[in-house]
Protein backbone atom coordinates (compact mmCIF):
# COMPACT_ATOMS: atom_id res chain seq x y z
CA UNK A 1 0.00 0.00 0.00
CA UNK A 2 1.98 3.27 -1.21
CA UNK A 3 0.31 5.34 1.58
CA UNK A 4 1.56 2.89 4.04
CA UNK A 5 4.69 3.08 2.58
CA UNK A 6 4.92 6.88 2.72
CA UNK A 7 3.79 6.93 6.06
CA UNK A 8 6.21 4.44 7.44
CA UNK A 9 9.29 6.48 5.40
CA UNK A 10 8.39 9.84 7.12
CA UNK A 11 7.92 8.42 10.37
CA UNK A 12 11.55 6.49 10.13
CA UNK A 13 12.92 9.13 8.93
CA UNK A 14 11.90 11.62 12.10
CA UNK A 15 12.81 8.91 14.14
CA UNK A 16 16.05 8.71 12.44
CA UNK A 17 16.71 12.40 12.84
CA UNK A 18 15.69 12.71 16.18
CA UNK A 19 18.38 9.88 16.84
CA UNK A 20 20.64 11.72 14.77
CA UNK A 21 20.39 14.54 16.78
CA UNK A 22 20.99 12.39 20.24
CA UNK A 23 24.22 10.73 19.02
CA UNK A 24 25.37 14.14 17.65
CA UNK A 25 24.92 16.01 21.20
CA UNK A 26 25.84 13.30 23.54
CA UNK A 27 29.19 13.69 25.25
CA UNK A 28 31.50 10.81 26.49
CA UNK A 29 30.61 7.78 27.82
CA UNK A 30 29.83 8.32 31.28
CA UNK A 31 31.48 4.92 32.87
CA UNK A 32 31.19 6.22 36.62
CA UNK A 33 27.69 5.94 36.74
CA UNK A 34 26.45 2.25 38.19
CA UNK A 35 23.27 1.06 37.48
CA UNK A 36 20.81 0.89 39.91
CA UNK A 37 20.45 -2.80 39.14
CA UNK A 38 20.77 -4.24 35.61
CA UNK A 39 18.09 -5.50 32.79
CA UNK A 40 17.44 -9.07 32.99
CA UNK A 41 17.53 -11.73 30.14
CA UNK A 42 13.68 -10.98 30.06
CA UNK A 43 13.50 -7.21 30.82
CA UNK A 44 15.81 -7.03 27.74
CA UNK A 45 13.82 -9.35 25.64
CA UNK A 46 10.44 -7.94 26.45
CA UNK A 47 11.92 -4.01 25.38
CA UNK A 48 12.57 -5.15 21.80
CA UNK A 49 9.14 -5.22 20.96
CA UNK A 50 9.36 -1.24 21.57
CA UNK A 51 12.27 -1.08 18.84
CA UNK A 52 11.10 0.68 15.31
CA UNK A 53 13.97 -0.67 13.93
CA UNK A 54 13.30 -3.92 14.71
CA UNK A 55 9.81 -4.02 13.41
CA UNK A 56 10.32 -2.32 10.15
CA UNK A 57 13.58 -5.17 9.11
CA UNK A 58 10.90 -7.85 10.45
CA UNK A 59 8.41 -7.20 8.85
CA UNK A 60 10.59 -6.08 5.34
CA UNK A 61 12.33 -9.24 5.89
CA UNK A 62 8.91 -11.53 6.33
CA UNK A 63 7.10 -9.83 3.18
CA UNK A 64 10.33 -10.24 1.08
CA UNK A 65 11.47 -13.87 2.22
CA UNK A 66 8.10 -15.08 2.31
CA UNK A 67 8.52 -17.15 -1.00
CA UNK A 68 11.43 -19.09 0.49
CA UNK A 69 9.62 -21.05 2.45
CA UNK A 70 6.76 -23.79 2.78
CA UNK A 71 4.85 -22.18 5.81
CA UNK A 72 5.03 -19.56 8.39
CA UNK A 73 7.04 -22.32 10.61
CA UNK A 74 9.77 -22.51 8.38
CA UNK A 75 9.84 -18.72 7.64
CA UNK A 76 10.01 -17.84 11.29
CA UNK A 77 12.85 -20.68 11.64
CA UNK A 78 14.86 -19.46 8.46
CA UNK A 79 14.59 -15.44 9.76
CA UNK A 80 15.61 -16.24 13.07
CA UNK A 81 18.28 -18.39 12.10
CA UNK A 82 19.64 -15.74 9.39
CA UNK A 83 19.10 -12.65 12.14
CA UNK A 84 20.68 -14.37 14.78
CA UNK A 85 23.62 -15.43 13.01
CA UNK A 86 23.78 -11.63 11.57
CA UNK A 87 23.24 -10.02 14.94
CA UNK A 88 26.18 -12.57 16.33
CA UNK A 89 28.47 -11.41 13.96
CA UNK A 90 27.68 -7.73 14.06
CA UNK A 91 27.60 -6.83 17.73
CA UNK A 92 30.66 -8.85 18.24
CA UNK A 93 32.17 -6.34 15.69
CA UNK A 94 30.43 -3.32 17.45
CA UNK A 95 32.03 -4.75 20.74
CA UNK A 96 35.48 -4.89 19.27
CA UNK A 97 35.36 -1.72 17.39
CA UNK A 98 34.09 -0.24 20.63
CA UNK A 99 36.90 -1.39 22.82
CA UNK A 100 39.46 -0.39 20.47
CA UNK A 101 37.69 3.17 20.08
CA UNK A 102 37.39 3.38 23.98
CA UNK A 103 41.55 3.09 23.81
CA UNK A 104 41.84 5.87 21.27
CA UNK A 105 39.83 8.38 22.73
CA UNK A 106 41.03 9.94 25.26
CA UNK A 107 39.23 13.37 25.88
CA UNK A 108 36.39 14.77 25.91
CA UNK A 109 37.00 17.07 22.35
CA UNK A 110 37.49 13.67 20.61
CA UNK A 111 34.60 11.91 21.99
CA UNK A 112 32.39 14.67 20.96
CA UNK A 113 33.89 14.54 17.15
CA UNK A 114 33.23 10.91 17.06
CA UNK A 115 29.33 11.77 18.00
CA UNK A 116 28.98 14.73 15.68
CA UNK A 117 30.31 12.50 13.38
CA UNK A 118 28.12 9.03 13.41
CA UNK A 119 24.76 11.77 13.82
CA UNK A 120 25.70 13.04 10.50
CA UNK A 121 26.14 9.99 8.99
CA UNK A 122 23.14 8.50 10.26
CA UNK A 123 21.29 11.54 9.90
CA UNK A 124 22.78 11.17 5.77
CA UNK A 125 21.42 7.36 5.64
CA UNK A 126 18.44 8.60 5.62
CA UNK A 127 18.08 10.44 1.93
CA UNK A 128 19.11 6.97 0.87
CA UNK A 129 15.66 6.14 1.55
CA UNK A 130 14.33 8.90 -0.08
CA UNK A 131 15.97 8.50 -3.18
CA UNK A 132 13.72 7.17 -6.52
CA UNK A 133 13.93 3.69 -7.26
């Protein structure tokens, strides 16, 4: 539905932005501050259904991989097997990159460059979206 469509665009988009804008004006990692007590398995679980992200790939990943497989069983099997493998992969690299960024930045200047920096280029991702098939 191209309405739909629209409609979900603009409102990833502001999402994106307002995001953009977060990353962009945060500071350094604060590492002094303790949580009061940390998420569980299942407090972290349940806040993922909250994630716009999350839905939109789902849901764009369901509609487009649909024909791959014999029933919704075997969809939901294949998607979590692909995802989980993916998000494996991935946030061990985010972990690593992290750590080794952690090492090079030392001050407070060069933490706010690196922020300034990843807003603009997520706040740039976004005209890909926007641009004509």
């Amino acid at each position: 539905v191209p309405s739909l469509q629209l409609a979900m665009k603009i409102a990833g988009s502001l999402y994106l932005i307002w995001l953009a804008v977060k990353i962009g004006r945060s500071g350094p990692p604060n590492l002094d501050v303790s949580m009061a007590r940390p998420n569980s398995f299942f407090g972290g679980a349940g806040i993922q259904w909250m994630n716009p992200k999350g839905w939109a790939m789902g849901l764009g990943a369901a509609a487009s991989f649909a024909a791959l497989a014999d029933g919704p069983l075997r969809l939901a099997l294949l998607l979590g097997a692909v995802f989980g493998l993916a998000a494996a992969f991935s946030l061990s690299l985010w972990c690593v990159a992290g750590t080794l960024l952690a090492r090079l930045l030392k001050t407070e200047r060069q933490w706010r460059a690196l922020n300034i920096a990843l807003g603009l280029l997520l706040a740039a991702s976004i005209l890909q979206m926007w641009r004509p098939t």
